[in-house]
C-alpha atoms as a PDB file:
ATOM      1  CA  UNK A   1      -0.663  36.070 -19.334  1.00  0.00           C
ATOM      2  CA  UNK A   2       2.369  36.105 -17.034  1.00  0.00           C
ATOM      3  CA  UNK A   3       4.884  33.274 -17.782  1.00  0.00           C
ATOM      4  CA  UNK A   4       5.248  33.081 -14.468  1.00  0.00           C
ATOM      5  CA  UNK A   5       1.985  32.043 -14.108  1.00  0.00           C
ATOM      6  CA  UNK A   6       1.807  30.076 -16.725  1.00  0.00           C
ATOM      7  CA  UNK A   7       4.989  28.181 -15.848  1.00  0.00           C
ATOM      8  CA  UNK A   8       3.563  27.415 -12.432  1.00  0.00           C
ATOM      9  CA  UNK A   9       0.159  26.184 -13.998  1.00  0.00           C
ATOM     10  CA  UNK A  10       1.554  23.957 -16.399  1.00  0.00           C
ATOM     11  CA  UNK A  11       3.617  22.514 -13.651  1.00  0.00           C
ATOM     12  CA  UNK A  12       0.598  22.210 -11.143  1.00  0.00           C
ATOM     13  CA  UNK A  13      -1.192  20.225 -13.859  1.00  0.00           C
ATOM     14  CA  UNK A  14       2.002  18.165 -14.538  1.00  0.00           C
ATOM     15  CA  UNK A  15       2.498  17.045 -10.528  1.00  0.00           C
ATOM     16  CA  UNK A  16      -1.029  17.032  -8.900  1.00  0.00           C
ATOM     17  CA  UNK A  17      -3.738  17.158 -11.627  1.00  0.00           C
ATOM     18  CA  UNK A  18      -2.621  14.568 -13.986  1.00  0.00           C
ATOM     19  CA  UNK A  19      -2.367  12.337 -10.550  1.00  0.00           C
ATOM     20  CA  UNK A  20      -5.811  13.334  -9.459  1.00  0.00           C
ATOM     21  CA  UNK A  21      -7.161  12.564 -13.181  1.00  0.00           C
ATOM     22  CA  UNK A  22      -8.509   9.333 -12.210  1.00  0.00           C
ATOM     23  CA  UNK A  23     -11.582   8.288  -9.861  1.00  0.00           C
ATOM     24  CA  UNK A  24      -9.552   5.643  -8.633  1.00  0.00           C
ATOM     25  CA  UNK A  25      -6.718   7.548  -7.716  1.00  0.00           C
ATOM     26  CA  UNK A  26      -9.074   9.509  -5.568  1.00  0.00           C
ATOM     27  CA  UNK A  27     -10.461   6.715  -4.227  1.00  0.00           C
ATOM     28  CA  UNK A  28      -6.808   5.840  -3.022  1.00  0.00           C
ATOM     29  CA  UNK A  29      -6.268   9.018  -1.711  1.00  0.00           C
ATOM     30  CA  UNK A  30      -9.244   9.381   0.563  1.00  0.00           C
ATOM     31  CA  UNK A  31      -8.286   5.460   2.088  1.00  0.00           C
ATOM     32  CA  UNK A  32      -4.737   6.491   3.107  1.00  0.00           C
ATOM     33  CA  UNK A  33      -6.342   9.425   4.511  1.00  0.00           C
ATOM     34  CA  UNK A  34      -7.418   6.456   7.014  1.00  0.00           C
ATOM     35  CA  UNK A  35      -4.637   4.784   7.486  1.00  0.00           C
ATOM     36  CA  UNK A  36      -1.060   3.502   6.114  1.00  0.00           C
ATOM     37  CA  UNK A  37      -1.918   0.342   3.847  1.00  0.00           C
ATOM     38  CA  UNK A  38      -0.184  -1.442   1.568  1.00  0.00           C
ATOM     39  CA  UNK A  39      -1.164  -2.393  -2.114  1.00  0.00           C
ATOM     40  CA  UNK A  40      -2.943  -5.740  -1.316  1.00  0.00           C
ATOM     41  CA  UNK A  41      -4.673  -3.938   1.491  1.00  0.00           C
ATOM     42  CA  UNK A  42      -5.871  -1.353  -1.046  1.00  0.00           C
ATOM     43  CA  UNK A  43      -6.990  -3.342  -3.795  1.00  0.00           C
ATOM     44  CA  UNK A  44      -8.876  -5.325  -1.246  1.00  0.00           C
ATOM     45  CA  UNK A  45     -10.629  -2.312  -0.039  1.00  0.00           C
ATOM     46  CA  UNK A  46     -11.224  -0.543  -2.997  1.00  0.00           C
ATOM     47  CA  UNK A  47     -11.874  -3.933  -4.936  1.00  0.00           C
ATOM     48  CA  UNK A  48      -9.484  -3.319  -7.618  1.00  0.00           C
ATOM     49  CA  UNK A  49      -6.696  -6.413  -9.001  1.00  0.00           C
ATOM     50  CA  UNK A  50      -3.745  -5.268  -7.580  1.00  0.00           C
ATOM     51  CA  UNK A  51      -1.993  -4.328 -10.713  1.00  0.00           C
ATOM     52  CA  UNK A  52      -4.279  -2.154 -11.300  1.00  0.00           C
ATOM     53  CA  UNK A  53      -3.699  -0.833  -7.514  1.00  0.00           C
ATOM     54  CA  UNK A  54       0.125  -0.965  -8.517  1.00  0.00           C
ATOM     55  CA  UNK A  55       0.024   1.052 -11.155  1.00  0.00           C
ATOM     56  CA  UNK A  56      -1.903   4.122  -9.774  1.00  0.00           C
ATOM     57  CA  UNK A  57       0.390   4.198  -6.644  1.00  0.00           C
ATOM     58  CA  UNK A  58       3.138   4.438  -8.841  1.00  0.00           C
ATOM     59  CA  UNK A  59       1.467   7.770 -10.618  1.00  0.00           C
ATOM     60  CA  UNK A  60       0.742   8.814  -7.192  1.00  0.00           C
ATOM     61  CA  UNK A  61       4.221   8.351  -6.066  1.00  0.00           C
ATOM     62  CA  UNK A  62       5.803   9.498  -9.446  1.00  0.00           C
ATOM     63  CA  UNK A  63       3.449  12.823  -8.376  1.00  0.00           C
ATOM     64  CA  UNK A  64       4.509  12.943  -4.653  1.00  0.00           C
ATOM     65  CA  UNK A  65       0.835  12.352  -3.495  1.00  0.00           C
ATOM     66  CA  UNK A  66       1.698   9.495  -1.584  1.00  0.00           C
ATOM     67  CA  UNK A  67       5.421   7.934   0.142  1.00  0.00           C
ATOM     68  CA  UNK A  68       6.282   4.816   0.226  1.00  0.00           C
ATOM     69  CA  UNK A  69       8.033   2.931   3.133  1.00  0.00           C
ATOM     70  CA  UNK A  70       9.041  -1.196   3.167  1.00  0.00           C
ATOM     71  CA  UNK A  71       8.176  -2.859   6.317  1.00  0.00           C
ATOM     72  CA  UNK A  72       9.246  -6.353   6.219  1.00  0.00           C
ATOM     73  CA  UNK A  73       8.367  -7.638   3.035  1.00  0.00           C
ATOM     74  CA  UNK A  74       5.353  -5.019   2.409  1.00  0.00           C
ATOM     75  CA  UNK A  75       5.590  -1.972   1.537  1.00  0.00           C
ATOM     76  CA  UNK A  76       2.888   0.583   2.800  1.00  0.00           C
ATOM     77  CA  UNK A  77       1.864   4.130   1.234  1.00  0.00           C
ATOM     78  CA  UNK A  78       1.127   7.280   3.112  1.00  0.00           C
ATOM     79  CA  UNK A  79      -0.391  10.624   2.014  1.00  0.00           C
ATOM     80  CA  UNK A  80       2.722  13.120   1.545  1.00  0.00           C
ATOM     81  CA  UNK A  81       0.157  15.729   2.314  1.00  0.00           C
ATOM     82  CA  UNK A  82      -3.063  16.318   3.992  1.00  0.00           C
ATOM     83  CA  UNK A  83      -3.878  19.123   2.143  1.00  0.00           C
ATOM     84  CA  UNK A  84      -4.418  17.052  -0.763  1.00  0.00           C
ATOM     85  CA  UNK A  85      -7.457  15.689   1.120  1.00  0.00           C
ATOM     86  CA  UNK A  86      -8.524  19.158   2.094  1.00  0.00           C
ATOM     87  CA  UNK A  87      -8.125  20.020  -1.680  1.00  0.00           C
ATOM     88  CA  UNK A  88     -10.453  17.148  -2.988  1.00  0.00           C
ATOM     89  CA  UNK A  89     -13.121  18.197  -0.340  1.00  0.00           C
ATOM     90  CA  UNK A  90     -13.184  21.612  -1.331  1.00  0.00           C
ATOM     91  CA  UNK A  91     -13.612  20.227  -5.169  1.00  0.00           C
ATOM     92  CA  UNK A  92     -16.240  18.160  -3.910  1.00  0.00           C
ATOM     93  CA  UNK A  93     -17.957  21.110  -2.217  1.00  0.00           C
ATOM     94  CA  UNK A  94     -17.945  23.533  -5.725  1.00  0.00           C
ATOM     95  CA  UNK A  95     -19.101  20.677  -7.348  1.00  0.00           C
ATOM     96  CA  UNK A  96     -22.072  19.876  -5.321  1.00  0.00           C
ATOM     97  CA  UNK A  97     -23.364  23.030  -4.822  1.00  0.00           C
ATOM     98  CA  UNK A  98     -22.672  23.340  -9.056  1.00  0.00           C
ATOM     99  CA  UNK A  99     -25.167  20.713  -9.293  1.00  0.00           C
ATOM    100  CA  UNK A 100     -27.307  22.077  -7.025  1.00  0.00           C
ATOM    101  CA  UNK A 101     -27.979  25.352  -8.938  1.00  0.00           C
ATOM    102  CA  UNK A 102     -28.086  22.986 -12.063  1.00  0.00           C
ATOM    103  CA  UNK A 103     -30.780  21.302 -10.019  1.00  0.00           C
ATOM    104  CA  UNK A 104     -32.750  25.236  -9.238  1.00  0.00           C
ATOM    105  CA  UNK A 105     -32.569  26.380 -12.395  1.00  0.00           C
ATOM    106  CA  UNK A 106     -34.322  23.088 -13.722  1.00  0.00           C
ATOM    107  CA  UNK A 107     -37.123  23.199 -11.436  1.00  0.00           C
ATOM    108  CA  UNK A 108     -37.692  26.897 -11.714  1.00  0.00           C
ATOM    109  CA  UNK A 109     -37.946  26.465 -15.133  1.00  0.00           C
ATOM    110  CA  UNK A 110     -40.457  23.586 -15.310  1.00  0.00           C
ATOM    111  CA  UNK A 111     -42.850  25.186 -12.676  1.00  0.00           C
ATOM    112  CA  UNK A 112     -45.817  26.659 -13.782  1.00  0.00           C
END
């Protein structure tokens, strides 16, 4: 393999897919898709104690997935990045139709 390649791999992983490695992260990611919030906002929305909201902005941040500008005394997150969104959705669409051969295959085989 080209070390190149490998080089730019290893730091894909290192800046998006380690950030996108949680379900809650996600979750973030498709709500400031929406709209600027900040983290009370978020963890209100997404039901999460806002520590817990705290600490996967910061791994978004530390990934440069999402800014974050102080307004006042809050401090409200924006995607760095649309794509990202375009990214998860295209996931989303392998995976789905994944399951939907997984879903062909298992009725084709229990069919008389």
């Amino acid at each position: 393999m080209d070390n190149n390649l490998r080089e730019e791999i290893t730091r894909l992983h290192a800046q998006v897919c380690s950030g996108l490695a949680d379900t809650n992260r996600i979750l973030i990611l498709y709500t400031l898709n929406e709209k600027s919030l900040n983290v009370s906002e978020l963890s209100d929305f997404l039901g999460l104690p806002q520590p817990t909201t705290s600490r996967h902005l910061k791994v978004l941040r530390d990934r440069g997935l999402v800014t974050a500008e102080r307004d006042a005394q809050s401090i409200y997150y924006t995607l760095t990045d649309q794509r990202i969104i375009q990214a998860l959705d295209l996931l989303r669409a392998v995976l789905k139709d994944k399951l939907e051969a997984q879903v062909q295959l298992l009725r084709s085989s229990t069919e008389p």
